[in-house]
Protein backbone atom coordinates (compact mmCIF):
# COMPACT_ATOMS: atom_id res chain seq x y z
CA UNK A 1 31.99 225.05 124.24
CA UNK A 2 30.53 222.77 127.26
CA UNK A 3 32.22 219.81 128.00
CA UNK A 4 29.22 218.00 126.96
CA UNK A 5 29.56 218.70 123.17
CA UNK A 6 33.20 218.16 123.45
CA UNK A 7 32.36 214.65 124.46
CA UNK A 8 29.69 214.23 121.86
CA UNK A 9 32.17 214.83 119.48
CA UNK A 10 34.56 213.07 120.72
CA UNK A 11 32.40 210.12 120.82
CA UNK A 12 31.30 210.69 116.91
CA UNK A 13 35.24 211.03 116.00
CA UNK A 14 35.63 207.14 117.88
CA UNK A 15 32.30 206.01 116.01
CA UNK A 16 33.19 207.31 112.53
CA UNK A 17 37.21 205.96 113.03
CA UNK A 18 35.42 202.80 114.05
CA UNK A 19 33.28 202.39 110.96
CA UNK A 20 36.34 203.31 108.62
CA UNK A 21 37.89 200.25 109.92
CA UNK A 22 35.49 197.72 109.77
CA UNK A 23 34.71 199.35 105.78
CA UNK A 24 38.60 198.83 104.94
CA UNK A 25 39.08 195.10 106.45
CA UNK A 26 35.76 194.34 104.69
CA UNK A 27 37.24 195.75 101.22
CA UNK A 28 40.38 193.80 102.01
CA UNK A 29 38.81 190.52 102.18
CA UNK A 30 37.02 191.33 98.83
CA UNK A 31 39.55 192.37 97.15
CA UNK A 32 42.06 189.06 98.86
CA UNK A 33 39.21 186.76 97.75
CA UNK A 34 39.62 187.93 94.39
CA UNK A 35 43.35 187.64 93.70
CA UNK A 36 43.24 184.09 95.24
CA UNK A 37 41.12 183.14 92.71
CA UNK A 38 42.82 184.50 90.02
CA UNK A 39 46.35 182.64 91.33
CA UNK A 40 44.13 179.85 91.71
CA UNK A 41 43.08 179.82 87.53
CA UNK A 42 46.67 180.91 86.55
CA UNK A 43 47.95 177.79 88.76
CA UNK A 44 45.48 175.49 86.82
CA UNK A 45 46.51 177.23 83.71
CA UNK A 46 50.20 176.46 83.93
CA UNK A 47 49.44 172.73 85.51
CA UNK A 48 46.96 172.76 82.64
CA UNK A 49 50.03 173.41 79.88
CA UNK A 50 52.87 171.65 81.76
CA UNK A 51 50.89 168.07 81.65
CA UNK A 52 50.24 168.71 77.83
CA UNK A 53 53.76 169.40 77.05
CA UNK A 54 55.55 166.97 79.23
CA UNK A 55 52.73 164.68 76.53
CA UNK A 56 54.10 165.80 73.76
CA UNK A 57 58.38 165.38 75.11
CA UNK A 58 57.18 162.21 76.14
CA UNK A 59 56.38 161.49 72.59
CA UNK A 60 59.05 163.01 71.41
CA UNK A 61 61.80 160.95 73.09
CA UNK A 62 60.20 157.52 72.65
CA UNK A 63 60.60 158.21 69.12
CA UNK A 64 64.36 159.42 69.34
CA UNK A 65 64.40 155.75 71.15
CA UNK A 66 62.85 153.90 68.71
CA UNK A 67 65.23 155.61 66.01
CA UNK A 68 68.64 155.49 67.76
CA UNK A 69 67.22 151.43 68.17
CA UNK A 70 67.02 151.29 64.51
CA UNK A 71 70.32 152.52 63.97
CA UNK A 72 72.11 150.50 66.10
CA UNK A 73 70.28 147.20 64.94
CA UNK A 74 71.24 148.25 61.25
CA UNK A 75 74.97 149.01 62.15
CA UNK A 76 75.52 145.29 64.38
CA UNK A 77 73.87 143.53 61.38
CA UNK A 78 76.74 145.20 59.07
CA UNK A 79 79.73 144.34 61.24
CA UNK A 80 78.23 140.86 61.72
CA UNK A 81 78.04 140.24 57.60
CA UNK A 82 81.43 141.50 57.44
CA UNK A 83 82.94 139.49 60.33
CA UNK A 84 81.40 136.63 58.55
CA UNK A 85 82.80 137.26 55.41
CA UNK A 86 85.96 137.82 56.76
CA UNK A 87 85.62 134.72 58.45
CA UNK A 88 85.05 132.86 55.24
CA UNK A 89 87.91 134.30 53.67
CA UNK A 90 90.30 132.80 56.35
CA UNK A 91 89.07 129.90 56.17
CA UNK A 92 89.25 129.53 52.54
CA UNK A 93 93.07 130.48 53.06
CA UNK A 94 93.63 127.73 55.50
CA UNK A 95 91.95 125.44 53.64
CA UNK A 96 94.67 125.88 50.51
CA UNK A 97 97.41 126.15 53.55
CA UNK A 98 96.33 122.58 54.30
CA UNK A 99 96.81 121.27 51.30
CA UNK A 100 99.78 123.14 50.41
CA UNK A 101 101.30 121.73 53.05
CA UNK A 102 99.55 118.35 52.35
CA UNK A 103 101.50 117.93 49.06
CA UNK A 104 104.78 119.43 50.57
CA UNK A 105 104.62 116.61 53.46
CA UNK A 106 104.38 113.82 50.56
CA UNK A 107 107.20 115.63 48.63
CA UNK A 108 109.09 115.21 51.61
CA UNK A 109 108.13 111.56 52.56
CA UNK A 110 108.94 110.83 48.77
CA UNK A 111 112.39 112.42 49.38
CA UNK A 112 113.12 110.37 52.86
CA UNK A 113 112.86 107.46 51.48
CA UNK A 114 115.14 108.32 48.56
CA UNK A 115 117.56 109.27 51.37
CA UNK A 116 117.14 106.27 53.52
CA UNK A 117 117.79 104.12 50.30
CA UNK A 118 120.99 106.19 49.36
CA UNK A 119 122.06 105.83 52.63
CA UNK A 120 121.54 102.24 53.01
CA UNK A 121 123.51 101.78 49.75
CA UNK A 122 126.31 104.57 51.46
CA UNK A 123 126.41 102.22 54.65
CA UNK A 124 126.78 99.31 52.40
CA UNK A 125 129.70 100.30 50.41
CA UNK A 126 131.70 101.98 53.69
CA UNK A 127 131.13 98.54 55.34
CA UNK A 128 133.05 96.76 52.72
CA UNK A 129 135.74 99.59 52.35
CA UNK A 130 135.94 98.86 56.51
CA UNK A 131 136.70 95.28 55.92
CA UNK A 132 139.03 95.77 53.22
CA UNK A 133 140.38 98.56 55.57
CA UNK A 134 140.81 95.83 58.35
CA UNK A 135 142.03 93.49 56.33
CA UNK A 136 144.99 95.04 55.42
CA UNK A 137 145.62 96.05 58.89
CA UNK A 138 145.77 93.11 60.02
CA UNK A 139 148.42 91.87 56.91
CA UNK A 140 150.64 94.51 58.58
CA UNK A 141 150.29 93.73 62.26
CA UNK A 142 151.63 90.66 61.25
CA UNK A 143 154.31 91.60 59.28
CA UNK A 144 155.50 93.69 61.79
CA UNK A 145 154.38 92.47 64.92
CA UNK A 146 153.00 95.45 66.49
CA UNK A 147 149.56 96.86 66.79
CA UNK A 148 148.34 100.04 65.01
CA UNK A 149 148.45 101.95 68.35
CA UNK A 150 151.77 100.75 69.56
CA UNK A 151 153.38 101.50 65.78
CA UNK A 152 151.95 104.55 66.03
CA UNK A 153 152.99 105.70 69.47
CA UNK A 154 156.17 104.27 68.94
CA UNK A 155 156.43 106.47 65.86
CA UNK A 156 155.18 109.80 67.51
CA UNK A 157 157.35 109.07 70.58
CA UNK A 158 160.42 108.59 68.49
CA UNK A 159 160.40 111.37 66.73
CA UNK A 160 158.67 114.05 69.30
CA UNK A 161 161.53 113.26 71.67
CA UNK A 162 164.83 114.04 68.75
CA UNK A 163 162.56 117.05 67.63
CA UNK A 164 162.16 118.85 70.82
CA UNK A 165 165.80 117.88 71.83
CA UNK A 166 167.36 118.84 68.49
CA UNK A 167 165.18 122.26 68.75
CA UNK A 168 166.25 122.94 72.67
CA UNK A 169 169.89 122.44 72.03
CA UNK A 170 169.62 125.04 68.50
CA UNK A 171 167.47 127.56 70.64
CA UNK A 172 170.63 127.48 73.12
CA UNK A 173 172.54 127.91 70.37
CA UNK A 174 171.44 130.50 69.18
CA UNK A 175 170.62 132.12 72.57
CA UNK A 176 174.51 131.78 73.20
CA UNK A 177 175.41 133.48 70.24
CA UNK A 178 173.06 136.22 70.55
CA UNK A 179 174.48 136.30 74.32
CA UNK A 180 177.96 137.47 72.59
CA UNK A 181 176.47 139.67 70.16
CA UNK A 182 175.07 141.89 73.33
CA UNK A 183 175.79 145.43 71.65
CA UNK A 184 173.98 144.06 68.31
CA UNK A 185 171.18 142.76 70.01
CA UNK A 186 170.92 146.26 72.61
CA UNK A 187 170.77 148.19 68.96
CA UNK A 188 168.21 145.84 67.99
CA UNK A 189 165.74 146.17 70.84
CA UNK A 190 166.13 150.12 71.25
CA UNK A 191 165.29 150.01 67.45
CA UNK A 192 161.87 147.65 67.69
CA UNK A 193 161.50 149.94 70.65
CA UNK A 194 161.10 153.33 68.50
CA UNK A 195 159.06 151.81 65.96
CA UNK A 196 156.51 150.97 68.34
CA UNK A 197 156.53 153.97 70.25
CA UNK A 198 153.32 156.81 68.54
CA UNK A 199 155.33 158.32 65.21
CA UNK A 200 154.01 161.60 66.04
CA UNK A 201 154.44 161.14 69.96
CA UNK A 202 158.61 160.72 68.09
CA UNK A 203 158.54 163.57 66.19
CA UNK A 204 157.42 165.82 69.01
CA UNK A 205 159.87 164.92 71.35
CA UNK A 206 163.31 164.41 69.31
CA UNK A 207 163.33 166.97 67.12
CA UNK A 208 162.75 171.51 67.36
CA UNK A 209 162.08 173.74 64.67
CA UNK A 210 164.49 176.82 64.39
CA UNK A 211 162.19 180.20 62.38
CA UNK A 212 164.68 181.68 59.78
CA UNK A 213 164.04 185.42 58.51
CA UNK A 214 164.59 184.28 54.76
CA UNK A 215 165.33 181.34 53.08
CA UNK A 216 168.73 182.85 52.04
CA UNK A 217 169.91 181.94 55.35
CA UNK A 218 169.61 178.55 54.82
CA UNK A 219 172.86 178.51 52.39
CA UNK A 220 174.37 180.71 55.01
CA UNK A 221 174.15 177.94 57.75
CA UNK A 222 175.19 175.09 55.19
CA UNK A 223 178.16 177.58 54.67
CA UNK A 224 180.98 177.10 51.76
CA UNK A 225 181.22 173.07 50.92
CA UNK A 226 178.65 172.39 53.83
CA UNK A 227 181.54 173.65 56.59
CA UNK A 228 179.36 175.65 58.76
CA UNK A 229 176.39 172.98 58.99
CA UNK A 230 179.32 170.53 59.62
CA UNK A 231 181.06 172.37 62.45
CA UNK A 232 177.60 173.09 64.05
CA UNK A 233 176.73 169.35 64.16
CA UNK A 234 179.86 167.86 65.18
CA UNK A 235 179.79 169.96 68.09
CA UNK A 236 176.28 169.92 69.29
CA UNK A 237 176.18 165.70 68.12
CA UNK A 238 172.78 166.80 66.83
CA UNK A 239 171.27 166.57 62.96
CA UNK A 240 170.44 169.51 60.85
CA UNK A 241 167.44 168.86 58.30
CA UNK A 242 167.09 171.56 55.96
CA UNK A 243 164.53 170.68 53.38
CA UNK A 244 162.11 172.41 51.53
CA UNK A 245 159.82 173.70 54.43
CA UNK A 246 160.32 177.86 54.13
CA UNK A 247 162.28 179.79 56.51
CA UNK A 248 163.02 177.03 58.96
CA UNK A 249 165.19 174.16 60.05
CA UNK A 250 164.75 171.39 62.07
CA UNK A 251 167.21 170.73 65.15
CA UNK A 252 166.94 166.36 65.50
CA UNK A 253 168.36 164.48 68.54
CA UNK A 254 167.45 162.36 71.07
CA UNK A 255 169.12 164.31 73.67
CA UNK A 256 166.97 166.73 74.31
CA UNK A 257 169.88 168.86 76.70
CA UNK A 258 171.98 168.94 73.47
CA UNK A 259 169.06 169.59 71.15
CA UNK A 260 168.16 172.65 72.99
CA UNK A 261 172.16 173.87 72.83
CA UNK A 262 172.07 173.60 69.15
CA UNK A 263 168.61 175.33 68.78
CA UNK A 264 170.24 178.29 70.92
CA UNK A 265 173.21 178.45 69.25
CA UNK A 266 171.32 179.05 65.62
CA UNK A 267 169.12 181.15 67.16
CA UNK A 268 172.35 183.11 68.63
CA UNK A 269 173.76 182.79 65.29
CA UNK A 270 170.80 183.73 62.97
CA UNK A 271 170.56 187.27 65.32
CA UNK A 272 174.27 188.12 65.16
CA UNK A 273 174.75 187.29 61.29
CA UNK A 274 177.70 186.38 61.32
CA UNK A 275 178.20 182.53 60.88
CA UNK A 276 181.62 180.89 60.18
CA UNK A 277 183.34 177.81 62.52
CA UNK A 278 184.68 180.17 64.60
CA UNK A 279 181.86 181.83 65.56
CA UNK A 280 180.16 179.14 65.69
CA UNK A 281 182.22 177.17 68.49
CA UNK A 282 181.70 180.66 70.11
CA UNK A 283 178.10 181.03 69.90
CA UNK A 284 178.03 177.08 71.07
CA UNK A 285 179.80 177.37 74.10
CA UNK A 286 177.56 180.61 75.20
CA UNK A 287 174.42 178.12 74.54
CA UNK A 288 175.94 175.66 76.53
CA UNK A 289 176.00 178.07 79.36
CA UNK A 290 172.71 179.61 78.78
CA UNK A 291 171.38 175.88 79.50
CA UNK A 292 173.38 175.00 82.16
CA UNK A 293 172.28 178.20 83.85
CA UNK A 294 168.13 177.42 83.03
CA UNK A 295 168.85 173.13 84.31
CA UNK A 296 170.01 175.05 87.54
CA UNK A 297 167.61 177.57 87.89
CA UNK A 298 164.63 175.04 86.91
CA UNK A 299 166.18 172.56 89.66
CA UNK A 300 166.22 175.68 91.98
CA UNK A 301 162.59 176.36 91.36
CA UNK A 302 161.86 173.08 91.53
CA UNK A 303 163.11 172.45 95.18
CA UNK A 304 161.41 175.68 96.11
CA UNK A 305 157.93 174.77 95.13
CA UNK A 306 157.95 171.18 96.81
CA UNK A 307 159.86 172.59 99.74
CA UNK A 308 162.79 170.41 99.59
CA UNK A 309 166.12 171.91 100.67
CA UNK A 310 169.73 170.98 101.65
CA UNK A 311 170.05 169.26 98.31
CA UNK A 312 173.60 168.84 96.71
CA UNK A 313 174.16 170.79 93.88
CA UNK A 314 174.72 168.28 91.62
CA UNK A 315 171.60 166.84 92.41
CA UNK A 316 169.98 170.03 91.88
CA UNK A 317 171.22 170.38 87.78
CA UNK A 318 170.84 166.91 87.76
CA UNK A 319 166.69 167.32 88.75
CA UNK A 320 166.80 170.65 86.45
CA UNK A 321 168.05 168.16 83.32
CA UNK A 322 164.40 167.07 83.21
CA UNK A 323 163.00 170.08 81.80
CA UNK A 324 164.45 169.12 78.58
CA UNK A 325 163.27 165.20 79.64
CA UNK A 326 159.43 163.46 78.51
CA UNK A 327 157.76 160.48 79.52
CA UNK A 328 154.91 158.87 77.60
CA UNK A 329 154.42 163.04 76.26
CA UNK A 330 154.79 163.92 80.37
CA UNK A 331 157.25 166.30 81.22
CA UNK A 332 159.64 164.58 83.63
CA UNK A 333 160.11 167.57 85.70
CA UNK A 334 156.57 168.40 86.04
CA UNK A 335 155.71 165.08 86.74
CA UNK A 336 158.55 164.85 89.51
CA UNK A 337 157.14 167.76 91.27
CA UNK A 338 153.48 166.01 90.78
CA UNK A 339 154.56 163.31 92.89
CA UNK A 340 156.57 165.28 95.33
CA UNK A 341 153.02 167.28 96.61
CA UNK A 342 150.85 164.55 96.07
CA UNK A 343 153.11 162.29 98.16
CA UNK A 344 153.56 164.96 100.81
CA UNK A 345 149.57 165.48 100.67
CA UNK A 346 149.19 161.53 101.31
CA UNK A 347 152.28 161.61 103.48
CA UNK A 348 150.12 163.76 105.75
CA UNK A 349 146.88 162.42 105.98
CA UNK A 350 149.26 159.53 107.33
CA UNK A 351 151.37 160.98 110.07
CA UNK A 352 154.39 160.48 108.37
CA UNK A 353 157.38 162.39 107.57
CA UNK A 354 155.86 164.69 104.79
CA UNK A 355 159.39 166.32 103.88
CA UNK A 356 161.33 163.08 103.79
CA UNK A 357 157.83 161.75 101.12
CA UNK A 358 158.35 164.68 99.58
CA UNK A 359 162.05 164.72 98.93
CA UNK A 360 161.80 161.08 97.73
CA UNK A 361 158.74 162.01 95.21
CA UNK A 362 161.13 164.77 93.98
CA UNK A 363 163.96 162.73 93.63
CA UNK A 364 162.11 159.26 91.95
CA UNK A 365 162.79 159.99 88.45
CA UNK A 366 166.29 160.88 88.76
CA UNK A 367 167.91 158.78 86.68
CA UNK A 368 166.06 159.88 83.69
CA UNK A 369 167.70 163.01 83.46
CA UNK A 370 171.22 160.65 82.32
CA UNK A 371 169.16 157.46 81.12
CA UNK A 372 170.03 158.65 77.68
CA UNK A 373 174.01 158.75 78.29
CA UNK A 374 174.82 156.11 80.47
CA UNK A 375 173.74 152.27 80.32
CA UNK A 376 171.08 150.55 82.54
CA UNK A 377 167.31 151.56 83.86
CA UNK A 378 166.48 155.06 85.29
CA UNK A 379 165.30 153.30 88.44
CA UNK A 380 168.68 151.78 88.90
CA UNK A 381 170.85 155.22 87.41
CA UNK A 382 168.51 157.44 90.16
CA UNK A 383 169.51 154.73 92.98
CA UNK A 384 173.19 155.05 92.21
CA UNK A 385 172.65 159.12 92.25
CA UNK A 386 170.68 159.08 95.42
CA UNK A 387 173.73 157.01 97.02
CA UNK A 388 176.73 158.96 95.65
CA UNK A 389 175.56 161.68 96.73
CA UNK A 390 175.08 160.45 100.59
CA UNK A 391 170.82 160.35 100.34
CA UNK A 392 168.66 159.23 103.27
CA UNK A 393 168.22 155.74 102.59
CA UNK A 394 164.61 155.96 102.93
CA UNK A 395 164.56 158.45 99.49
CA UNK A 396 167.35 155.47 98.53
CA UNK A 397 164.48 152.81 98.75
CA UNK A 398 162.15 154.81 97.55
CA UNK A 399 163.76 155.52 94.30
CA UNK A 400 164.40 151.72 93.57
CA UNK A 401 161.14 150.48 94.57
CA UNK A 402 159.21 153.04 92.52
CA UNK A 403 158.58 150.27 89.98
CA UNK A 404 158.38 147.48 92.00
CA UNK A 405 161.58 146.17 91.58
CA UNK A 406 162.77 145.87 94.75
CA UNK A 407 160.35 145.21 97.57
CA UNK A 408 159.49 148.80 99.51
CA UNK A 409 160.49 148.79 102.69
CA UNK A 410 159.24 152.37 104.24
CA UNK A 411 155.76 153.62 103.94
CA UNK A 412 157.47 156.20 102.50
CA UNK A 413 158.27 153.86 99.23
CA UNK A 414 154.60 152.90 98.95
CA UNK A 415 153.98 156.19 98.71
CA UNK A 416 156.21 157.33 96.60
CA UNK A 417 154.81 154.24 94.40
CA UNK A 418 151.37 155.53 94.79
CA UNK A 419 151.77 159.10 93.82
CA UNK A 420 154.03 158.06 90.90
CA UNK A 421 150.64 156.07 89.73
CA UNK A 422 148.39 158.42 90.61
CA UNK A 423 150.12 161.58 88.48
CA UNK A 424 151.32 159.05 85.76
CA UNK A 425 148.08 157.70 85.46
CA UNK A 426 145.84 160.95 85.36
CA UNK A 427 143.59 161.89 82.60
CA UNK A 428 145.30 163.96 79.99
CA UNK A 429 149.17 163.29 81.62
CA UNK A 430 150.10 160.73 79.79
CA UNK A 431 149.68 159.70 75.75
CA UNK A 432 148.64 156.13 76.49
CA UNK A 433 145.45 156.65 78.86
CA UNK A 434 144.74 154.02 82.08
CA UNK A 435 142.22 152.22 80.19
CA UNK A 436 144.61 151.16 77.10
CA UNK A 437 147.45 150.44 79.56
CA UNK A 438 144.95 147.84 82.03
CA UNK A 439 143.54 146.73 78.68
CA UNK A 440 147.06 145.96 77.29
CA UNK A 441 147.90 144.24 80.81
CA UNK A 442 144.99 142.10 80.71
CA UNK A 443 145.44 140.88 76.80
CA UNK A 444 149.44 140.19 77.92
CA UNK A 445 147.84 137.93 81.23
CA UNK A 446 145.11 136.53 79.29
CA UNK A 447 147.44 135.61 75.86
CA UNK A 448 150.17 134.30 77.98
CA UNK A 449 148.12 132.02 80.16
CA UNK A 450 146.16 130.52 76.93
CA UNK A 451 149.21 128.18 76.47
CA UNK A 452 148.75 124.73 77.74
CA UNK A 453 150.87 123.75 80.67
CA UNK A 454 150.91 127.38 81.83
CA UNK A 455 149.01 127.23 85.42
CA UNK A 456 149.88 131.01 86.61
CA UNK A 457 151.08 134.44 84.24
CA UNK A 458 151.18 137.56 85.81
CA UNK A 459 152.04 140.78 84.05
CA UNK A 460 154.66 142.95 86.30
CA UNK A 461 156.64 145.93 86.19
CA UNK A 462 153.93 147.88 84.67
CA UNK A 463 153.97 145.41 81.72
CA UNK A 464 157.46 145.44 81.02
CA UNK A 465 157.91 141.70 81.91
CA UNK A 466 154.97 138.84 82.07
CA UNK A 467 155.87 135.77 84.69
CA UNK A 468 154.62 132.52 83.88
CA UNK A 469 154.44 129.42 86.32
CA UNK A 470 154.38 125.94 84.57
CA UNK A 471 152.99 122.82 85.71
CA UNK A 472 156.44 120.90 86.11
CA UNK A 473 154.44 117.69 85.18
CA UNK A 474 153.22 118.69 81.92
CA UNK A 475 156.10 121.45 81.01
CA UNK A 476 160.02 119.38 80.73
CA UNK A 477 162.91 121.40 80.90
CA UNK A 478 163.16 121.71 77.26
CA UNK A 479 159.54 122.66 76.75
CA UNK A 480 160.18 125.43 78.62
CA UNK A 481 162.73 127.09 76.02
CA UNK A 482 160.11 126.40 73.34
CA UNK A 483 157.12 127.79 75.52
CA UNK A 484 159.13 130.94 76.17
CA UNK A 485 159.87 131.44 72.07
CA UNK A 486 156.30 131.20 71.37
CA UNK A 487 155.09 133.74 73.43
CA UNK A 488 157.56 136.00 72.97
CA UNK A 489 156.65 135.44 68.86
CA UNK A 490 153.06 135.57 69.83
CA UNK A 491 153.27 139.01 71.82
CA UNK A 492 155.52 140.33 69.18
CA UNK A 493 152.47 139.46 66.76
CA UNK A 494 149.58 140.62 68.15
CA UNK A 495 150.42 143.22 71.19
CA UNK A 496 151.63 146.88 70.35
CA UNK A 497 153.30 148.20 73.20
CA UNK A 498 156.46 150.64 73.69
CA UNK A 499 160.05 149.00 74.72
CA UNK A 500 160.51 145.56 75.19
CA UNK A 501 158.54 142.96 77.71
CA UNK A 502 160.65 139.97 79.26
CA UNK A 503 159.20 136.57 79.46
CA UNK A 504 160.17 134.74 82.79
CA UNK A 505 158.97 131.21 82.86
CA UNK A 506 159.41 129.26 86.01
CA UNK A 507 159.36 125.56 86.57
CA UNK A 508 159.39 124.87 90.17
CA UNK A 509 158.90 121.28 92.04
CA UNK A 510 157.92 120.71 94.85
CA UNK A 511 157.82 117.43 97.49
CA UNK A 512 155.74 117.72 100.50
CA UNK A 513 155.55 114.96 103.33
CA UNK A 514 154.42 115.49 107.03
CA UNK A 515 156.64 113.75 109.66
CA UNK A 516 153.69 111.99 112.73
C-alpha cells in the first residue's frame, strides 16, 4: 500500500473519531437538559406538597391551642369556686368563734366581779379579825412587859440552849458507854457489815460444796449420835450443812484456809470409806498438810512470775494464803501479782527501780492473808509483816500508804497506789464496777455537804471515811456531836455500801493579824 492511502486513511480514522465526539457531547447535553428539568418539576412537586401540609399542621396545632386554652380556663374557674367556698366556710366558723368567745368573755366579766365582791367582803372580815388580833396583843405586851418578838426569842433561846446541852451531854453518854462495850459494838459493825455486802457475792465466797456418791453417805458423815459431823467440825472450826440438796454438803466458814482443810478432809474421807473420829483427826491433819504444801507452792509460783526473789519463807506461805483470800469477788493473789507487773511496767517507763515496785506491788495486800485472825486493818497487819520480817522500807511505805493512810513517801508508793487502782478498778475485776463506786463517792460528798454549817466534806480512804469542815461560827462545839449523829443516821438511811464509813467533823479557828 503507498504511503499516500495510508495517510488518507489515517486522516478518515481522525475525521470519523472526530465526528463521534462532537455526536456524543451533543447527546449528552440533550439528554442533561432533560433530567434537569425533570429535578426541576419533582423539586416544585415536593415544595408544591410541603407548603400544603405545613397548612394543614398549622391548622392543626392552633386548634390543639385553642383546646388545651379551654381546658385550662375551665379547670382555674373550678379551683377558684372552690377556694371561695372554702373561704366562706371559714369565715362562717370564725364568725360563731367570735361570738362564742363573745359570751364566754361576759361569763367571765360576770364572774370577776362576783370575785372582786367576795373578796372585798374576805378583806373586810380579815381586817377586823387583824384588829381583834392586835388587840389582844397588845393586852399581853402589857401584862407582861415584853414585845411579841422579844417573848418569843426569849422563849426559843431558852429552850434551844437546855435542848442542845441536855442532848450533847446524853450523846457523850452514850458514846462513853458504847466506848466500854468495844467487843459488842466490833460484833455489831462486822454484822451491819455482812448484811450489806451482795448475798450472793456471801454465799460464793464463805461457803464450798463437797459431791457425795449417794445420799447414804450423808448419815455416814453425821455418824452415830452426830459424833463424826461433830469431831469433823470442832477440828476444822468450820459448819457442816447437810440439808435436803442430793448427794452433797456444804463446807461454811469464813476462813477460807480452814474451809478448804475441811473440804479435803471429806473428800479424803468420802474416797477411803472409812469415817469414824479417829480417822477423821487422821484424814484432817493430812489436809492440813496438803494445804500448807499448795499456800507454799502458790507463794513459790507467785514470786516466780513477778520475778521477786530472796523473800523469807514465811513471807512466801504468808503471800500463798491468798489463794484461798477474795476481795470485792477478786482473788487476792491474782490481784497481788496484777499490781506487781503493772507496777514494774509503770516502774519502767519511769526509770525507777522496777524490782523494788515490783516486790512492793507483790507484797501490798499482805495483811489480808491474816486479816481474818488477828485484829486491826490489812494495811496496818501487811506493815507489821513487811517489818518483822526486816523489808526494805521503801516496800514498808509502800504497803501502808496503799490506801492513803499514811502520806507516800517514794515514787515507789505512788505507784504501788496506782497499780492497786488500776487492777482493782478494771472492768470485770471487781463486783462493784468504777462507775457505782465514783457514783457512791459523789452521793457520800454531795449528802454530807447538804447540811448547813458544813463549808468542806471530802470522801477519803476510798469511801471508808467522809471529812467534814464546819464553819466554827455557825457550828458550836455541841452542834458538832449532833451534826455528826445525823449524818451518820442519814448515810445509814439512804447509802448502801460494804463495811462501815467514819464521819470526821472538824471545827478549826483560826486568828490572822499581820505585824507592819
Amino acid at each position: 500500500m503507498k504511503p499516500l492511502e495510508i495517510l488518507l486513511i489515517v486522516v478518515i480514522c481522525v475525521v470519523l473519531v472526530a465526528v463521534a465526539f462532537v455526536a456524543g457531547i451533543v447527546y449528552r447535553k440533550k439528554v442533561g437538559e432533560r433530567e434537569i428539568g425533570s429535578a426541576e418539576q419533582e423539586a416544585t412537586r415536593i415544595i408544591n406538597e410541603a407548603i400544603r401540609g405545613g397548612e394543614s399542621r398549622k391548622k392543626e396545632m392552633l386548634l390543639e391551642a385553642k383546646d388545651e386554652i379551654h381546658k385550662n380556663r375551665t379547670e382555674y374557674e373550678k379551683e377558684v369556686k372552690e377556694r371561695r367556698a372554702e373561704l366562706s366556710k371559714q369565715e362562717r366558723r370564725l364568725q360563731q368563734k367570735e361570738e362564742a368567745l363573745d359570751k364566754k368573755t361576759d361569763a367571765f366579766e360576770r364572774k370577776e366581779d362576783e370575785l372582786a365582791r367576795r373578796l372585798e367582803e374576805v378583806n373586810q372580815v380579815k381586817a377586823e379579825a387583824e384588829a381583834v388580833r392586835q388587840k389582844h396583843l397588845t393586852t399581853l405586851e402589857e401584862i407582861s412587859g415584853l414585845t411579841q418578838e422579844q417573848a418569843k426569842q426569849c422563849l426559843l433561846d431558852s429552850v434551844e440552849a437546855d435542848v442542845r446541852h441536855e442532848t450533847a451531854v446524853k450523846i457523850k453518854e452514850v458514846e462513853s458507854q458504847l466506848k466500854e462495850e468495844a467487843d459488842e459494838k466490833a460484833r455489831e459493825i462486822i454484822a451491819t457489815a455482812i448484811q450489806r455486802c451482795a448475798a450472793d457475792h456471801t454465799a460464793e465466797t464463805t461457803v464450798s460444796v463437797v459431791p457425795l456418791p449417794n445420799d447414804e453417805m450423808k448419815g455416814r458423815i453425821i455418824g452415830r449420835e452426830g459424833r463424826n459431823i461433830r469431831t469433823l467440825e470442832t477440828i476444822t472450826g468450820v459448819d457442816l450443812i447437810i440439808d435436803d440438796t442430793p448427794e452433797a454438803i456444804t463446807v461454811s466458814s469464813f476462813d477460807p484456809v480452814r474451809r478448804e482443810v475441811a473440804r479435803l478432809a471429806l473428800e479424803k474421807l468420802i474416797a477411803d470409806g472409812r469415817i469414824h473420829p479417829t480417822r477423821i483427826e487422821d484424814m484432817v491433819e493430812k489436809a492440813k498438810k496438803e494445804v500448807d504444801r499448795t499456800i507454799r507452792e502458790e507463794g513459790e509460783r507467785a514470786c516466780y512470775e513477778t520475778g521477786v526473789h530472796n523473800l523469807n519463807p514465811e513471807l512466801v506461805k504468808i503471800l500463798g494464803r491468798q489463794k484461798y483470800r477474795t476481795s470485792y469477788g477478786q482473788n487476792v493473789l491474782n490481784h497481788s501479782i496484777e499490781v506487781a507487773h503493772i507496777a514494774g511496767l509503770m516502774a519502767a517507763e519511769l526509770g525507777v527501780d522496777v524490782a523494788l515496785a515490783k516486790r512492793a506491788g507483790l507484797l501490798h495486800d499482805l495483811g489480808k492473808s491474816i486479816d481474818h485472825e488477828v485484829e486491826g486493818s490489812h494495811v496496818q497487819l501487811g506493815a507489821d509483816l513487811a517489818r518483822k520480817f526486816k523489808e526494805n522500807p521503801v516496800v514498808v511505805n509502800a504497803i501502808e500508804a496503799h490506801h492513803g493512810d499514811v502520806e507516800p513517801k517514794t515514787v515507789i508508793a505512788v505507784l504501788v497506789q496506782a497499780a492497786d487502782a488500776v487492777s482493782a478498778a478494771r472492768p470485770g475485776a471487781r463486783r462493784e464496777n468504777v462507775e457505782n463506786y465514783i457514783r457512791r463517792l459523789q452521793k457520800l460528798e454531795e449528802l454530807t455537804g447538804s447540811y448547813p454549817g458544813v463549808e468542806k466534806a471530802y470522801a477519803i480512804q476510798a469511801g471508808r471515811e467522809v471529812r467534814i469542815m464546819v464553819k466554827p461560827e455557825e457550828v458550836t462545839e455541841d452542834n458538832m456531836i449532833l451534826l455528826a449523829r445525823d449524818i451518820a443516821k442519814k448515810i445509814e438511811a439512804e447509802l448502801e455500801y460494804p463495811g462501815q464509813i467514819k464521819i470526821n467533823v472538824i471545827r478549826e479557828t483560826k486568828a490572822v493579824e499581820y505585824a507592819k
